[in-house]
Protein backbone atom coordinates (compact mmCIF):
# COMPACT_ATOMS: atom_id res chain seq x y z
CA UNK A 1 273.18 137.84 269.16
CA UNK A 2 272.04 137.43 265.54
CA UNK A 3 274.42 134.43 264.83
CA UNK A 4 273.37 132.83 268.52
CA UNK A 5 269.83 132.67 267.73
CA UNK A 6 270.10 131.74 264.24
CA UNK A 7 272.30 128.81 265.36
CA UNK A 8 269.68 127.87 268.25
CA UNK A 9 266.67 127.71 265.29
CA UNK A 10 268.87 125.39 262.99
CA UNK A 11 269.34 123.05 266.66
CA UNK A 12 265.70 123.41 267.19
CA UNK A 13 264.84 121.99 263.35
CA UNK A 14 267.57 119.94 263.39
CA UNK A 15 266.07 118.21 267.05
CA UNK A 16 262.98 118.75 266.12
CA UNK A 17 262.76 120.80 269.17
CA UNK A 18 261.30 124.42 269.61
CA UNK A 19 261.74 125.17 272.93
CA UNK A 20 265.55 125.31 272.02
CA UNK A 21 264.16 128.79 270.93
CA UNK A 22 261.25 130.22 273.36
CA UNK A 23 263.89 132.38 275.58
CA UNK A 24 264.74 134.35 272.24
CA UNK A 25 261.57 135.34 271.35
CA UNK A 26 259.75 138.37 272.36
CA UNK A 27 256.28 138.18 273.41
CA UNK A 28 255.32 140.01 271.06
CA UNK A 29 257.70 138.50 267.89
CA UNK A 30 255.59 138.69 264.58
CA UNK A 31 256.73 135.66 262.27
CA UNK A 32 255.99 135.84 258.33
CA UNK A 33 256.55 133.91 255.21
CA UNK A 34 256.82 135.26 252.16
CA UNK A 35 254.81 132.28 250.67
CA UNK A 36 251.93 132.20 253.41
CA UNK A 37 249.38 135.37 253.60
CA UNK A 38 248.67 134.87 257.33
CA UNK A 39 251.70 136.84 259.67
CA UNK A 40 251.75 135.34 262.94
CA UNK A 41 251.77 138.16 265.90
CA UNK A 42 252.90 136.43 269.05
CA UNK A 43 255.04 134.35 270.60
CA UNK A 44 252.79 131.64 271.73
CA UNK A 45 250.85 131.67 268.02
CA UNK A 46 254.27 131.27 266.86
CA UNK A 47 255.28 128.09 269.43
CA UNK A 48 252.33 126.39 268.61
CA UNK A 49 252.83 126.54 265.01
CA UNK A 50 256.60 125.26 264.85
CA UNK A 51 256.03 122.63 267.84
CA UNK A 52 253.57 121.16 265.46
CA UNK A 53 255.75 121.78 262.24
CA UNK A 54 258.31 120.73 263.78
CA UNK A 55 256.36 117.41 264.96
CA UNK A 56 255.28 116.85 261.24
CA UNK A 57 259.39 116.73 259.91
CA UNK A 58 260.00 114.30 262.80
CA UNK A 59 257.20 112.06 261.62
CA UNK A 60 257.78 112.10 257.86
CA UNK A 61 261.53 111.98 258.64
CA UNK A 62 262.47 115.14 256.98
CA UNK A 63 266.04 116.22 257.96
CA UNK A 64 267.30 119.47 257.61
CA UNK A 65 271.20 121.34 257.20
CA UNK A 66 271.45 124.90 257.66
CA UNK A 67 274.54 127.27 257.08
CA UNK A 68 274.95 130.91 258.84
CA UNK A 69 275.90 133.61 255.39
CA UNK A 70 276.43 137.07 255.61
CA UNK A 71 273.13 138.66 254.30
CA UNK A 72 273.11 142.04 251.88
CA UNK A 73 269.98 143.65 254.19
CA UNK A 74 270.84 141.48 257.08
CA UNK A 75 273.88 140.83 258.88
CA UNK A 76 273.47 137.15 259.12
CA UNK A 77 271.06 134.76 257.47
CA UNK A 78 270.85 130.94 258.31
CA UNK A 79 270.33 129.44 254.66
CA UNK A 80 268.28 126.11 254.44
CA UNK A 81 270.64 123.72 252.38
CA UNK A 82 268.64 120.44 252.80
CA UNK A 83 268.19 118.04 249.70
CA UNK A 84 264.85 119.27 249.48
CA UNK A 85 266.02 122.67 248.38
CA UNK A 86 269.82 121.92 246.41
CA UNK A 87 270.16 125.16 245.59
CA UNK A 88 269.84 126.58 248.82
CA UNK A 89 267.35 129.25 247.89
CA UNK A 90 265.07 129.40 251.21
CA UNK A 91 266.23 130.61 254.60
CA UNK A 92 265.57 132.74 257.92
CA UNK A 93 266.59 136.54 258.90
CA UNK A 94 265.61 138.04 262.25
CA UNK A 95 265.33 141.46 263.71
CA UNK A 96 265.54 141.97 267.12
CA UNK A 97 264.32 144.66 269.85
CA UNK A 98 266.35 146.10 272.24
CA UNK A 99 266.65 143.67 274.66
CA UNK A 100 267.78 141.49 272.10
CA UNK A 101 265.03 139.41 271.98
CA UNK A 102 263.64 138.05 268.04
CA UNK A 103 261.12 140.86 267.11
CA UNK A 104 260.73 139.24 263.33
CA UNK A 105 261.47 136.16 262.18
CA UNK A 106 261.34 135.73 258.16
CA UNK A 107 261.58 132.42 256.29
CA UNK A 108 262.25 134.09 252.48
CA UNK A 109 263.94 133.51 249.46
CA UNK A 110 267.98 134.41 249.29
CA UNK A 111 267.70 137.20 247.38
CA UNK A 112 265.96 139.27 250.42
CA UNK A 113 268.79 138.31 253.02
């Protein structure tokens, strides 16, 4: 489940699509950065902030590459490895509830995957 939904973010960035992801996400997903203070607590807060972010790439024609590693506190990680970031330092982990739907989504440095 981990690997299938980090795959389906990476399509949704690399489409520049996020309803690629809605169907994984629980209502009630919380979604944090470890650079922004604000945590997102919904789904739909969430949505609306990567259809927009998502919108922004597209126009400034930012591409993106991703790459699934095996994570030291999670499972799975989906590492960023765009040009923008050569040392692939920046990526996403997940946690999920028990009907395996995204609970927490991260975007952190490596070191915490």
């Amino acid at each position: 489940m981990e690997e299938l939904f980090l795959n389906k973010l990476a399509e949704a960035y690399q489409t520049y699509d996020a309803s690629i992801i809605e169907d994984y996400l629980a209502d009630d997903m919380h979604y944090a950065s470890m650079w922004v203070f604000h945590e997102m607590t919904s789904k739909q807060e969430y949505m609306d902030y990567l259809t927009v972010k998502l919108q922004t790439l597209k126009e400034h024609g930012v591409r993106m590459e991703f790459q699934i590693i095996q994570g030291r506190m999670h499972e799975k990680a989906l590492l960023v490895t765009n040009q923008q970031s050569p040392d692939g330092s920046f990526g996403f982990v997940a946690d999920f509830n028990e009907e395996g739907k995204v609970k927490m989504l991260n975007i952190t440095a490596q070191a915490f995957f």
